[in-house]
N, C-alpha and C. Protein backbone atom coordinates (compact mmCIF):
# COMPACT_ATOMS: atom_id res chain seq x y z
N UNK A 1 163.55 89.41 78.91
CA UNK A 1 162.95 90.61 79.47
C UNK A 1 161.55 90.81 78.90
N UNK A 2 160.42 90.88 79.53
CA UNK A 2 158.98 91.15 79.37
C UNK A 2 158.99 92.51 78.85
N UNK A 3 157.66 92.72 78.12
CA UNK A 3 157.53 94.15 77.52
C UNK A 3 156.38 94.28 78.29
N UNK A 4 156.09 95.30 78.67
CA UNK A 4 154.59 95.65 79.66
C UNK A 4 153.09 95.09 78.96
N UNK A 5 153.26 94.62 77.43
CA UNK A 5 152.57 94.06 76.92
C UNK A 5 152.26 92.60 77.05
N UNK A 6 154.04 91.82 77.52
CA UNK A 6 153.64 90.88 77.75
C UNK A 6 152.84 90.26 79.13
N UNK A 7 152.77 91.31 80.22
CA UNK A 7 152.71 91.21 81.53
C UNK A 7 151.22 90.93 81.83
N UNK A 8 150.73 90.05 82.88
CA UNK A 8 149.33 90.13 83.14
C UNK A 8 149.18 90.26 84.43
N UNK A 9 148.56 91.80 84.58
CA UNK A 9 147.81 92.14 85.63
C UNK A 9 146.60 91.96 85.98
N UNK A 10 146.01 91.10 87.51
CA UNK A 10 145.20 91.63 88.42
C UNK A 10 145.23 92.94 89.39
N UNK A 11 144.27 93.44 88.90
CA UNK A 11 144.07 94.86 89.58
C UNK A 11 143.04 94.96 90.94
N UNK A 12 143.41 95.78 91.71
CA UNK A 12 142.35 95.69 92.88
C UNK A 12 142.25 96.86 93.94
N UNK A 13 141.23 97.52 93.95
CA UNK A 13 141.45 99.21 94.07
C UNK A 13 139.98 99.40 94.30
N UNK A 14 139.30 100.18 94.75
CA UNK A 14 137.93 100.70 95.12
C UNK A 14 137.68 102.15 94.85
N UNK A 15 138.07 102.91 95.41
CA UNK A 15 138.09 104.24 95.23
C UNK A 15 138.23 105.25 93.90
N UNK A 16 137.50 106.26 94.01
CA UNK A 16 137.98 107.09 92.64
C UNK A 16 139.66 106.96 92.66
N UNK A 17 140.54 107.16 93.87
CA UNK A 17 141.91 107.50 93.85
C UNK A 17 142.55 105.89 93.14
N UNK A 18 142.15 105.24 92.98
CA UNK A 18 142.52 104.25 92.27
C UNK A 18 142.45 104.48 90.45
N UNK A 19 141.38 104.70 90.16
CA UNK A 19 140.96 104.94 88.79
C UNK A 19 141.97 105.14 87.82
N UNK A 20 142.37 106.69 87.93
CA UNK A 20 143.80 106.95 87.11
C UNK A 20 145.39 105.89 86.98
N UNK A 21 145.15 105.20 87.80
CA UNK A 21 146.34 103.72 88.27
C UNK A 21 145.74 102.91 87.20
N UNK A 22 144.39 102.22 87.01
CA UNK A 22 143.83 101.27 86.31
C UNK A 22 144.00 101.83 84.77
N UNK A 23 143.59 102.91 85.35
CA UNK A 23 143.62 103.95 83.13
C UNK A 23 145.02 104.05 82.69
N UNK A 24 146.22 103.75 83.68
CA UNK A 24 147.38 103.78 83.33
C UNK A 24 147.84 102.76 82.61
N UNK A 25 147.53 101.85 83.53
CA UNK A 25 147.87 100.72 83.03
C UNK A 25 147.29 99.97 81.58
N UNK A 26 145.81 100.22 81.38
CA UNK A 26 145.44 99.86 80.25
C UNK A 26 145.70 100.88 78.73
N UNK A 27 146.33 102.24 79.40
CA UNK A 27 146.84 102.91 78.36
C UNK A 27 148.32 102.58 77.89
N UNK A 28 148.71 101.68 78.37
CA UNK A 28 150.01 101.32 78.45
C UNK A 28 150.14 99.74 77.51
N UNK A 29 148.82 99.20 77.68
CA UNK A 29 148.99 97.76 76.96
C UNK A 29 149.00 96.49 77.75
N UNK A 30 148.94 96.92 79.20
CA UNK A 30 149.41 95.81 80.15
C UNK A 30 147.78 95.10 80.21
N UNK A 31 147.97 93.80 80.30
CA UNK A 31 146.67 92.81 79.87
C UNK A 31 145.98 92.90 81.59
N UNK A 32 144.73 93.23 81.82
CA UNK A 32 144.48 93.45 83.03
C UNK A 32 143.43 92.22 83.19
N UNK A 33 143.55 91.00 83.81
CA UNK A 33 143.53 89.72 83.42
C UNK A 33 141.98 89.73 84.24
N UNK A 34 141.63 90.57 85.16
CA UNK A 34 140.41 90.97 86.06
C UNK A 34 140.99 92.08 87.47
N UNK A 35 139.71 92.53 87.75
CA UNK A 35 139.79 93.46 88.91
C UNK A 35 138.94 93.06 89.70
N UNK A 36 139.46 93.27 90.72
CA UNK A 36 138.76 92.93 92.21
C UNK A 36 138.35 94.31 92.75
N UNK A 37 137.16 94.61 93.59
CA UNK A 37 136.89 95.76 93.87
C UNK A 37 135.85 95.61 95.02
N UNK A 38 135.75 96.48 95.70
CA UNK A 38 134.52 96.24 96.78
C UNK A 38 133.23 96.35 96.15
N UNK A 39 132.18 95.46 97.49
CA UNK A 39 130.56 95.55 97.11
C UNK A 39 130.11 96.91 96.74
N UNK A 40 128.69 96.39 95.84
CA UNK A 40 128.12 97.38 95.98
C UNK A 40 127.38 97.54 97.38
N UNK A 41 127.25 99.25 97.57
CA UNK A 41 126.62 99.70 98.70
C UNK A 41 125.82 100.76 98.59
N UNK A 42 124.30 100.65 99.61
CA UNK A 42 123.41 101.78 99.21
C UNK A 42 124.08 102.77 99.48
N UNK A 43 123.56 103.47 98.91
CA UNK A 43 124.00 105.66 99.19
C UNK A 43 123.53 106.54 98.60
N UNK A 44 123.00 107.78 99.20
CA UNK A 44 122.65 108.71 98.96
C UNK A 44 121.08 108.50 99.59
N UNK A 45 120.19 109.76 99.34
CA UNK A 45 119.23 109.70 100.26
C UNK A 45 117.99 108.30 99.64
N UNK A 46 118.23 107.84 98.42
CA UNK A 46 116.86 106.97 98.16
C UNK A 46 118.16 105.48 98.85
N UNK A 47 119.04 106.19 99.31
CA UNK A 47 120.05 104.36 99.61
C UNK A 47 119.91 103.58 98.30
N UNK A 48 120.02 104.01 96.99
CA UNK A 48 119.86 103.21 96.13
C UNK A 48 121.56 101.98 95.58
N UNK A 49 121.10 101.14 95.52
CA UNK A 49 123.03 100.37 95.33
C UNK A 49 123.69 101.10 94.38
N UNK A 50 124.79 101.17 95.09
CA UNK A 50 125.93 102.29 93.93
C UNK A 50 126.82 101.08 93.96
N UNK A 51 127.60 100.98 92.73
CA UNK A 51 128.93 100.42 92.59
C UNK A 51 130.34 101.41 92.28
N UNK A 52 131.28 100.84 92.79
CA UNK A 52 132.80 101.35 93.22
C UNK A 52 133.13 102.09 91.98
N UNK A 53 133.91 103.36 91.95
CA UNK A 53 134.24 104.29 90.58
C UNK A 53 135.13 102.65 89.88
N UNK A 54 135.68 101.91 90.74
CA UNK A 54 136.82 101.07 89.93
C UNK A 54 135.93 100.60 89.18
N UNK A 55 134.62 99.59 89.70
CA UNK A 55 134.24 99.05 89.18
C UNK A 55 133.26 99.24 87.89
N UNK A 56 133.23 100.30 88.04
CA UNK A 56 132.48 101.49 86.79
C UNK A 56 133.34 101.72 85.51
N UNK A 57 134.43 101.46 86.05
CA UNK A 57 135.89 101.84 84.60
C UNK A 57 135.88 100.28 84.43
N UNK A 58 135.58 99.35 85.14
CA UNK A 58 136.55 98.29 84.87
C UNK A 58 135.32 97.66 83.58
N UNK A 59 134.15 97.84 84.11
CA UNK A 59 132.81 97.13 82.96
C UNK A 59 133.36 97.98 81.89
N UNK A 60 133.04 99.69 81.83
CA UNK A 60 133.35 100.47 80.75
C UNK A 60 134.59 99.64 79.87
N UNK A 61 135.54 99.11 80.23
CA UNK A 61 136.67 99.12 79.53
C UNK A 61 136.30 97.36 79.76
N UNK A 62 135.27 96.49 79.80
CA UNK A 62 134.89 95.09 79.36
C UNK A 62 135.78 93.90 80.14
N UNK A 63 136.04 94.38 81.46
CA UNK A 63 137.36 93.54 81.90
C UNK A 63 136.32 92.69 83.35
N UNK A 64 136.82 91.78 83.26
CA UNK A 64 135.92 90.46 84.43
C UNK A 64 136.14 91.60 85.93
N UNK A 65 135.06 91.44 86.53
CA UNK A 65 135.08 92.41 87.91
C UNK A 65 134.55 91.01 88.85
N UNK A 66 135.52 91.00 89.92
CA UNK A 66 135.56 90.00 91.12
C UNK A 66 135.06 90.97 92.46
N UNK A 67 133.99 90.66 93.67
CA UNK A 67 133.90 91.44 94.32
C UNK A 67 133.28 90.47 95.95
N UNK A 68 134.51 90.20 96.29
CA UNK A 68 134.67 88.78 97.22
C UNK A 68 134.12 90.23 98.71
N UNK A 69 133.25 89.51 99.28
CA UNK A 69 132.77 89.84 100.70
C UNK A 69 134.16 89.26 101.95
N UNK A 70 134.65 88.54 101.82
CA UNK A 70 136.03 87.75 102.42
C UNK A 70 136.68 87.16 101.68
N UNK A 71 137.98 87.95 101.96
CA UNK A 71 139.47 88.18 101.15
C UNK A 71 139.93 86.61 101.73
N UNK A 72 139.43 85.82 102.75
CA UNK A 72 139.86 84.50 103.19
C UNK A 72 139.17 83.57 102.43
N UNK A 73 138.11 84.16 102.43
CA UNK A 73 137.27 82.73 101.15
C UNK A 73 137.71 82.04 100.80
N UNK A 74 137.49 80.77 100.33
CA UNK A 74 138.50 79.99 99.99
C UNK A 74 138.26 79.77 98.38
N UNK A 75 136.79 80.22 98.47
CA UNK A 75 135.89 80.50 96.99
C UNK A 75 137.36 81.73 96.27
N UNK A 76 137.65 82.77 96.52
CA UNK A 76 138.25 83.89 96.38
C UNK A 76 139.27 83.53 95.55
N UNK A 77 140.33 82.87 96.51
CA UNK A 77 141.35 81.98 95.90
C UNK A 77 141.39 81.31 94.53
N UNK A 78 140.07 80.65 94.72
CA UNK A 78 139.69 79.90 93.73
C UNK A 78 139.36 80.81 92.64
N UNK A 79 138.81 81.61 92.65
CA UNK A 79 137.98 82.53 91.62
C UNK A 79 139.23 83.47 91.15
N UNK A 80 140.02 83.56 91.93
CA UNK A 80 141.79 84.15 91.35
C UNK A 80 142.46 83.26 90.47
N UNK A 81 142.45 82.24 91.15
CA UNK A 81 143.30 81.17 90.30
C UNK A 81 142.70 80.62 88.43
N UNK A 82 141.46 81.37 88.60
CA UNK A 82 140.90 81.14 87.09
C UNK A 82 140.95 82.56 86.12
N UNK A 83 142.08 83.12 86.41
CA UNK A 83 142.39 84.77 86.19
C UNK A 83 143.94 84.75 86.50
N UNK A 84 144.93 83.75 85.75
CA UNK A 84 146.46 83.75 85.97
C UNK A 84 147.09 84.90 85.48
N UNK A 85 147.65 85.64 87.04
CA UNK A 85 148.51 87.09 86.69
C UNK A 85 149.90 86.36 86.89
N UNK A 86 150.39 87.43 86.33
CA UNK A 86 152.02 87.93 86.73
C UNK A 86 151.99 88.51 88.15
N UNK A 87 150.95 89.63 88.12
CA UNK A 87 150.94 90.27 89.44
C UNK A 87 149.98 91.17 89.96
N UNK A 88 149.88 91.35 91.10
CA UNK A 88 149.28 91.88 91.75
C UNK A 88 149.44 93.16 92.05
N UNK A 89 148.61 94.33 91.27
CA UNK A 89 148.39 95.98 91.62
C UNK A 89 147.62 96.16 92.82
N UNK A 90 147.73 96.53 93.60
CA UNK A 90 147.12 97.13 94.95
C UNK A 90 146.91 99.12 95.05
N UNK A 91 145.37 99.22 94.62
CA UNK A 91 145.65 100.70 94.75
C UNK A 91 144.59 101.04 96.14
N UNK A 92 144.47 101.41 96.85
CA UNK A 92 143.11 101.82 97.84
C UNK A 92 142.12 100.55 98.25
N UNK A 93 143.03 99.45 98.57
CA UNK A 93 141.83 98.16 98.87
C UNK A 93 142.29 97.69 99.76
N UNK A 94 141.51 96.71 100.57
CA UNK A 94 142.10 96.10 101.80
C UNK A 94 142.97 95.58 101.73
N UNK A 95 143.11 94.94 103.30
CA UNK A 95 144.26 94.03 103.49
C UNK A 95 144.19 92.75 103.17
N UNK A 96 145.40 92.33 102.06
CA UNK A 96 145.03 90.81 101.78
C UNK A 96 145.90 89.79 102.51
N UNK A 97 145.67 88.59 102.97
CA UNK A 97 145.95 87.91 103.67
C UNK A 97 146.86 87.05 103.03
N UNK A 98 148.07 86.47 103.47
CA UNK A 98 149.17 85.93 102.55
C UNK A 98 148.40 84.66 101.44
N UNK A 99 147.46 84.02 101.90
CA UNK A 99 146.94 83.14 100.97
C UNK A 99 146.58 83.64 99.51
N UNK A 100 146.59 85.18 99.54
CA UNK A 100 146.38 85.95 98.26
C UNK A 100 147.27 86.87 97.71
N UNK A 101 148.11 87.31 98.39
CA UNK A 101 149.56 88.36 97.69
C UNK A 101 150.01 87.60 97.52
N UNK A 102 150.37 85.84 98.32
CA UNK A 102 151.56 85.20 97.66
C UNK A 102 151.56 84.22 96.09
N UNK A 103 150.21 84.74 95.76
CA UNK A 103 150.08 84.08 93.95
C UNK A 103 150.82 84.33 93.12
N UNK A 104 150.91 85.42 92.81
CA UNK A 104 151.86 86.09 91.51
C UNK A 104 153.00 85.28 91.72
N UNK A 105 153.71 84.87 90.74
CA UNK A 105 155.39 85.30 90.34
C UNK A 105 155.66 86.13 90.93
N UNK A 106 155.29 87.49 89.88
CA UNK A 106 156.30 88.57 90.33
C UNK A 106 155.66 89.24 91.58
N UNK A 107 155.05 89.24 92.41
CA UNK A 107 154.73 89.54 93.38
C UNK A 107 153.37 90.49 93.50
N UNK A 108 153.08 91.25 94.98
CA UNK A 108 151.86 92.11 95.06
C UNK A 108 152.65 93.09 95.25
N UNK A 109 152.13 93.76 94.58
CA UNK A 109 152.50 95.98 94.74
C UNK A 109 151.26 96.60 95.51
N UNK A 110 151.45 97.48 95.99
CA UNK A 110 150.74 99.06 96.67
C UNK A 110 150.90 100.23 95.89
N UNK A 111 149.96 100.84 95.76
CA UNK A 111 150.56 102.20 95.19
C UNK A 111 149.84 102.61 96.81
N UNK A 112 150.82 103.71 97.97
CA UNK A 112 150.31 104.36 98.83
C UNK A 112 150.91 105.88 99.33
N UNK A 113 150.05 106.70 99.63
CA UNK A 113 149.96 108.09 99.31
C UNK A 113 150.42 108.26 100.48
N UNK A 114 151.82 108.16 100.62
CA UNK A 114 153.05 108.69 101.85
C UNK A 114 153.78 108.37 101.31
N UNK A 115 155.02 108.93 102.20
CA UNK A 115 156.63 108.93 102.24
C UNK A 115 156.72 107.87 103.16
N UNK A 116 156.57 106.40 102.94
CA UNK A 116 156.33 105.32 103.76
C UNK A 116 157.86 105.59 104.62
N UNK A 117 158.50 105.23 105.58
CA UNK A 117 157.24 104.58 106.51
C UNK A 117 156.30 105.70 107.68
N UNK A 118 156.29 106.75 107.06
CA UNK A 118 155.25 108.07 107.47
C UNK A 118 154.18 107.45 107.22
N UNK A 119 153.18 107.88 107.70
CA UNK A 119 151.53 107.68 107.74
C UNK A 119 151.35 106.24 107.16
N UNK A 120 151.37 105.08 107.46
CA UNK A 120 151.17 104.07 107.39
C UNK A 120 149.80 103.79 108.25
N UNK A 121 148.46 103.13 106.97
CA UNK A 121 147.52 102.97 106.93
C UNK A 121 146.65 103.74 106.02
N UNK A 122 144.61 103.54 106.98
CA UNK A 122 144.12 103.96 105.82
C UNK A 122 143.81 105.55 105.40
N UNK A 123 144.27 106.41 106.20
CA UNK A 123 143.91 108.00 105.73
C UNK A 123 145.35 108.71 105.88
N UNK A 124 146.33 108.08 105.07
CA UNK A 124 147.52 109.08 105.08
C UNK A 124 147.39 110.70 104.32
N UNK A 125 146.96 110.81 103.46
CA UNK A 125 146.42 112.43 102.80
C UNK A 125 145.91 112.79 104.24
N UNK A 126 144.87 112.29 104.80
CA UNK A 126 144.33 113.36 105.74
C UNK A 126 145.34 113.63 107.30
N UNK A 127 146.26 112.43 107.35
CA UNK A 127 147.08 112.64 108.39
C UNK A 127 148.00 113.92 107.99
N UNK A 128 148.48 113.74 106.82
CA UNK A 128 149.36 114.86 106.38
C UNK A 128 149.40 115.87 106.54
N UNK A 129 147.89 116.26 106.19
CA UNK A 129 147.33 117.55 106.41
C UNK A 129 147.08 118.09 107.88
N UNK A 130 146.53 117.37 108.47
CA UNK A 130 146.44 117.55 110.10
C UNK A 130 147.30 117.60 111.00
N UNK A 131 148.85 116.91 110.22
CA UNK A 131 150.25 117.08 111.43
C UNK A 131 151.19 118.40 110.51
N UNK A 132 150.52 119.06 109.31
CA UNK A 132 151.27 120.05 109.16
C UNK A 132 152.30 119.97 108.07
N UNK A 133 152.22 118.46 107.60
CA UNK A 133 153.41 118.85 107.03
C UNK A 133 153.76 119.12 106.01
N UNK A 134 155.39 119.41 105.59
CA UNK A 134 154.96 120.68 103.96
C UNK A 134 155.45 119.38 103.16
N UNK A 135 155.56 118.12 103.19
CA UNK A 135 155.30 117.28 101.95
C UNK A 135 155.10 115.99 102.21
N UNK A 136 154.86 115.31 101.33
CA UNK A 136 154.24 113.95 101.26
C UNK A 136 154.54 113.46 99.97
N UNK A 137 153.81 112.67 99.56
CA UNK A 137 154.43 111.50 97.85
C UNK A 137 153.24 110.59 97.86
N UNK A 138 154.38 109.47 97.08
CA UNK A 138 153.52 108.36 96.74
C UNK A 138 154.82 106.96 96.97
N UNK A 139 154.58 105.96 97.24
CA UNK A 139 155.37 104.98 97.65
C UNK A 139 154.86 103.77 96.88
N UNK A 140 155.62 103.35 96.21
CA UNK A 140 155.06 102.04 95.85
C UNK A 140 155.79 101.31 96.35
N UNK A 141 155.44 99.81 96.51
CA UNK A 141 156.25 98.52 97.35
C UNK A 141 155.38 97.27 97.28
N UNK A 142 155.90 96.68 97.80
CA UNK A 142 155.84 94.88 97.89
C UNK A 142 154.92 94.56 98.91
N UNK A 143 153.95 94.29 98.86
CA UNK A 143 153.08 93.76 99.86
C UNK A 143 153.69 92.36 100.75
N UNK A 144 153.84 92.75 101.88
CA UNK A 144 154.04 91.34 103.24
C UNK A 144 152.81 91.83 104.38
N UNK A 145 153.08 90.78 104.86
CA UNK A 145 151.88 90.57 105.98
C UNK A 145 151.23 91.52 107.13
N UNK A 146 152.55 92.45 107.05
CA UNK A 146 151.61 93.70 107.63
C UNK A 146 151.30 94.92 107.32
N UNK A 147 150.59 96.19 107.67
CA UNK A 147 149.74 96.73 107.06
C UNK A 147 151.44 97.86 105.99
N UNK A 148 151.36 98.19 105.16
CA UNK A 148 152.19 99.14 104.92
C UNK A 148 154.01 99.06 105.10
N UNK A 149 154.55 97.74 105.25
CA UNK A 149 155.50 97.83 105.43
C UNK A 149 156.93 97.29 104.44
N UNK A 150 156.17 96.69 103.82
CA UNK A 150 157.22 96.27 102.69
C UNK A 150 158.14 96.99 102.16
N UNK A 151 158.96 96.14 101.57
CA UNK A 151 160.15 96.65 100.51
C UNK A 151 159.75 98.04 99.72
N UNK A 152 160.28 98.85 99.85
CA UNK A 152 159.82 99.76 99.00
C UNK A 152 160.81 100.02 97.47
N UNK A 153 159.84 100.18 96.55
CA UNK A 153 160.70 99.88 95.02
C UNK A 153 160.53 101.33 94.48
N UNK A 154 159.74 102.87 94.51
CA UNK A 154 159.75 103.44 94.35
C UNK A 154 159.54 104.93 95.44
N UNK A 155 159.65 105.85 95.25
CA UNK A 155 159.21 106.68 96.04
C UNK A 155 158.98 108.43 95.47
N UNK A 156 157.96 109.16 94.93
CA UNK A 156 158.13 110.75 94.40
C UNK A 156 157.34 111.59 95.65
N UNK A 157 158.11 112.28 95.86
CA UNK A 157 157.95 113.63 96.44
C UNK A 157 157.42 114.86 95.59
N UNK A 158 156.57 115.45 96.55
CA UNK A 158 155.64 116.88 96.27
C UNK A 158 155.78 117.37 97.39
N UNK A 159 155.53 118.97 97.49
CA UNK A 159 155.23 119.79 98.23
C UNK A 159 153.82 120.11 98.35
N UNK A 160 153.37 119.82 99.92
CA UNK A 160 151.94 120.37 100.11
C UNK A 160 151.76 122.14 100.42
N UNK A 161 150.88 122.62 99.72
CA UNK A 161 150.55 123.81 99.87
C UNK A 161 150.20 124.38 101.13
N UNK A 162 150.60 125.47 101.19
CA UNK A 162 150.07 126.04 102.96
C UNK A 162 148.55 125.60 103.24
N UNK A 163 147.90 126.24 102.18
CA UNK A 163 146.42 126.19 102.44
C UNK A 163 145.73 124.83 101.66
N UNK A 164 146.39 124.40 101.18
CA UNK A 164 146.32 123.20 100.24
C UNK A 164 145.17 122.24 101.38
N UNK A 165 143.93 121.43 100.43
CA UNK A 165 143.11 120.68 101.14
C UNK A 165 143.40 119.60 101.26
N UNK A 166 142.98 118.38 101.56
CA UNK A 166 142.75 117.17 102.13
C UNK A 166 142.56 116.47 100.14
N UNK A 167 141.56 117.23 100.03
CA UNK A 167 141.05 117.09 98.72
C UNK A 167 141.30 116.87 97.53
N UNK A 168 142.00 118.44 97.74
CA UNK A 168 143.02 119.08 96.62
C UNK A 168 144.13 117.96 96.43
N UNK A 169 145.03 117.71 97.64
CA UNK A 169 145.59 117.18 97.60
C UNK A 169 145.87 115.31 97.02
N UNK A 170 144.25 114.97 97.93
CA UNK A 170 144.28 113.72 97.26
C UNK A 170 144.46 113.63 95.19
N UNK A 171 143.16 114.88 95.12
CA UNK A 171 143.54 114.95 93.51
C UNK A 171 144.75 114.75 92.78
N UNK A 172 145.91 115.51 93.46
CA UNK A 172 146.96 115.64 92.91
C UNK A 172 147.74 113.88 93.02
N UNK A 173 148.11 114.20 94.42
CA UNK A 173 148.21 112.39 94.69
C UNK A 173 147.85 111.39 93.75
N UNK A 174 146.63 111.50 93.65
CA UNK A 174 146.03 110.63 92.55
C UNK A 174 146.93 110.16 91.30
N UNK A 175 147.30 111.06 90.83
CA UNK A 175 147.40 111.64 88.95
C UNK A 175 149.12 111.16 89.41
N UNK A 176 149.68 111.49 90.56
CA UNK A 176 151.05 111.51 90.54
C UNK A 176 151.41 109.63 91.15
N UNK A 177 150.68 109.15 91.01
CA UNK A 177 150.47 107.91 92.01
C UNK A 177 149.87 106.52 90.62
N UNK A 178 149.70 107.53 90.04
CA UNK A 178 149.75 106.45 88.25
C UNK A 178 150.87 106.92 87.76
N UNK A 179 152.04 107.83 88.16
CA UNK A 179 152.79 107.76 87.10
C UNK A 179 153.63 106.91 87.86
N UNK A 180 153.66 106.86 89.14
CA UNK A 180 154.64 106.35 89.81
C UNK A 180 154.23 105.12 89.50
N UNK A 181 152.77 104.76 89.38
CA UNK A 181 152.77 102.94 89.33
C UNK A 181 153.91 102.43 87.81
N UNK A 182 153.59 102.97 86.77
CA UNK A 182 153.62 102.84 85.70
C UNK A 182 154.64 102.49 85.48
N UNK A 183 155.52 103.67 86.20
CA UNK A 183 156.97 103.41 86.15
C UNK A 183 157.74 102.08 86.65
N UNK A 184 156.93 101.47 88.08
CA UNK A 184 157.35 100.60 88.91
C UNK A 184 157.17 99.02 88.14
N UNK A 185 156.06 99.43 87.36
CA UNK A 185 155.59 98.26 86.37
C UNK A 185 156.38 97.69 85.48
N UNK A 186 157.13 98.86 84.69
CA UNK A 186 158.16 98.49 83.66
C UNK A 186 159.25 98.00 84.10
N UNK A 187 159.75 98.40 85.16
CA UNK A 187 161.45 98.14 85.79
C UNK A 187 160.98 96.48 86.48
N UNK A 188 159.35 95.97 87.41
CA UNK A 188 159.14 95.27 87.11
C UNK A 188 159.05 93.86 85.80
N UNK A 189 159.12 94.48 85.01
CA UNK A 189 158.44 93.66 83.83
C UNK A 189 159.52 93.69 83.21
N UNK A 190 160.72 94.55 83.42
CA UNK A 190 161.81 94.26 82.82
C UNK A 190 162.72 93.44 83.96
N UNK A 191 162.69 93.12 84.74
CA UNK A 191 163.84 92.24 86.10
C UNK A 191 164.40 92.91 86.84
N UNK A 192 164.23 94.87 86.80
CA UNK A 192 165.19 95.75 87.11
C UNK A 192 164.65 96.31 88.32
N UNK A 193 164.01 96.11 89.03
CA UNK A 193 163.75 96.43 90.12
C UNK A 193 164.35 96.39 91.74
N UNK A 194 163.69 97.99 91.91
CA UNK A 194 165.08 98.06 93.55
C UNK A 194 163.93 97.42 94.40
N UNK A 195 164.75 96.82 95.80
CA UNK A 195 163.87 96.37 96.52
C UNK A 195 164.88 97.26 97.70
N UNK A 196 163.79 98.36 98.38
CA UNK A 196 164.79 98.64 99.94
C UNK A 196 163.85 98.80 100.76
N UNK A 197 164.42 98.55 102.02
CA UNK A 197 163.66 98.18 103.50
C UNK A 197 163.21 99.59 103.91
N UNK A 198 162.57 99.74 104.37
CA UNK A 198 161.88 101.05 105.03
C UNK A 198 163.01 101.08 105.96
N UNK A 199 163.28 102.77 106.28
CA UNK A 199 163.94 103.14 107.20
C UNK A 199 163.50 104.57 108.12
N UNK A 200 163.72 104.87 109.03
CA UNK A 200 163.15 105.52 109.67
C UNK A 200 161.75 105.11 111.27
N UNK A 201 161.56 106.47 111.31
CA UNK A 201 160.57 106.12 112.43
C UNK A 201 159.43 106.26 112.22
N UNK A 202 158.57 104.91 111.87
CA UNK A 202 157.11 104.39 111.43
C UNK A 202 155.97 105.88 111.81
N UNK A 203 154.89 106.38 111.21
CA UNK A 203 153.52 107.14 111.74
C UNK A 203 152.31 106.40 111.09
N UNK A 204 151.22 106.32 112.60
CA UNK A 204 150.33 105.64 112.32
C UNK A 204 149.41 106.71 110.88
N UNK A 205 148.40 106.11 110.26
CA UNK A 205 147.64 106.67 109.94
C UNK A 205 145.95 106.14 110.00
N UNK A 206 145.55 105.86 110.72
CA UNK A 206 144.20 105.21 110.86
C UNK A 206 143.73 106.06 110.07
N UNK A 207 141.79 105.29 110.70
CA UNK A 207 140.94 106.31 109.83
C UNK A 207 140.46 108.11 110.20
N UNK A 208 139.82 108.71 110.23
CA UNK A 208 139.71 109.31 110.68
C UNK A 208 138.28 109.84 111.19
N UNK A 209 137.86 110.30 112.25
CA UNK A 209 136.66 110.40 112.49
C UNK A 209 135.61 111.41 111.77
N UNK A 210 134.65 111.74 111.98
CA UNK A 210 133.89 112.94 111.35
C UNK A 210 133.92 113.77 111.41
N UNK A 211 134.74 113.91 112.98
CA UNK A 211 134.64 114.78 114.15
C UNK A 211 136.32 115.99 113.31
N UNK A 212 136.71 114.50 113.26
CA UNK A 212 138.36 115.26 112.57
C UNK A 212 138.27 116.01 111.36
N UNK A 213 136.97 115.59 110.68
CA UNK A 213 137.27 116.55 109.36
C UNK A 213 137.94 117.64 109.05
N UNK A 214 137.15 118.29 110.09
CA UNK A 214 136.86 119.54 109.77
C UNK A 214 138.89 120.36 109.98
């Protein structure tokens, strides 16, 4: 049985909502072997290049940052394979193509902000909020070949607030979506892990327009 110390994670996440997942894990001891994260991109009014909040924690805390333009590359692969994990964390990043979840041993994880198989895709917080409903979670699971559907190994429930934001909510999500990884990691790293099939009736969650914000 592995101790979360002995375990080596690749991490791969873009977003602030990733961040607290990565700080989990390295508060925990788990060896984070490199992170993958998206380009930098101009923004704000001088368009000056910004890089990803991940990739801002990942230098801070001295860990190799990978930032592949195509997840098919064959360069990609290659540039993984010189960074040997146990496994693959998935927090807020694209879709990877089986030539890359199927590396690990122990497999690729998601941490994703639904009661899978509800809002499946990329703006489930904001679907939530827009169909009304009074709760949502966090799902962790097994990455396969299509978007959101894997084995699911964990699942916590919250109640969304009447007036509760998009925002608000992601915040919370956030914070509750590292404890859930954390947890999924150990029962991982110890052999004890549930694997169950999604059940129920699938909701899309695309992106959402500008128009929808509001």
């Amino acid at each position: 049985m592995r101790q979360l110390a002995d375990l080596s994670v690749v991490f791969m996440g873009t977003p602030e909502f990733a961040v607290p997942c990565l700080d989990r894990l390295l508060e925990h001891g788990v060896r984070i072997a490199a992170v993958v994260t998206g380009m930098d991109k101009p923004a704000g009014r001088g368009q000056k290049m910004q890089s990803s909040p991940v990739k801002d924690r990942a230098l801070a805390a001295g860990l190799p940052v990978l930032q592949p333009d195509n997840l098919r590359d064959p360069s990609f692969r290659e540039a993984l394979l010189r960074y040997p994990a146990d496994l693959f964390v998935v927090v807020a990043f694209r879709i990877l193509p089986p030539e890359i979840f199927t590396l690990p041993p122990l497999g690729t994880i998601n941490v994703h902000a639904s009661l899978l198989p509800k809002y499946r895709g990329a703006a489930p917080i904001q679907w939530a909020i827009l169909r009304g409903e009074k709760e949502t979670g966090i799902t962790t699971f097994f990455i396969d070949e299509k978007m959101d559907t894997g084995d699911m190994i964990l699942q916590r429930r919250t109640p969304i607030g009447d007036m509760e934001t998009a925002g608000e909510l992601h915040d919370r999500l956030m914070l509750i979506g590292a404890d859930v990884l954390i947890e999924t990691v150990k029962m991982i790293a110890a052999d004890d892990v549930p694997r169950q099939k999604q059940q129920g009736t699938p909701t899309p969650a695309p992106k959402i327009t500008r128009e929808m914000a509001h």
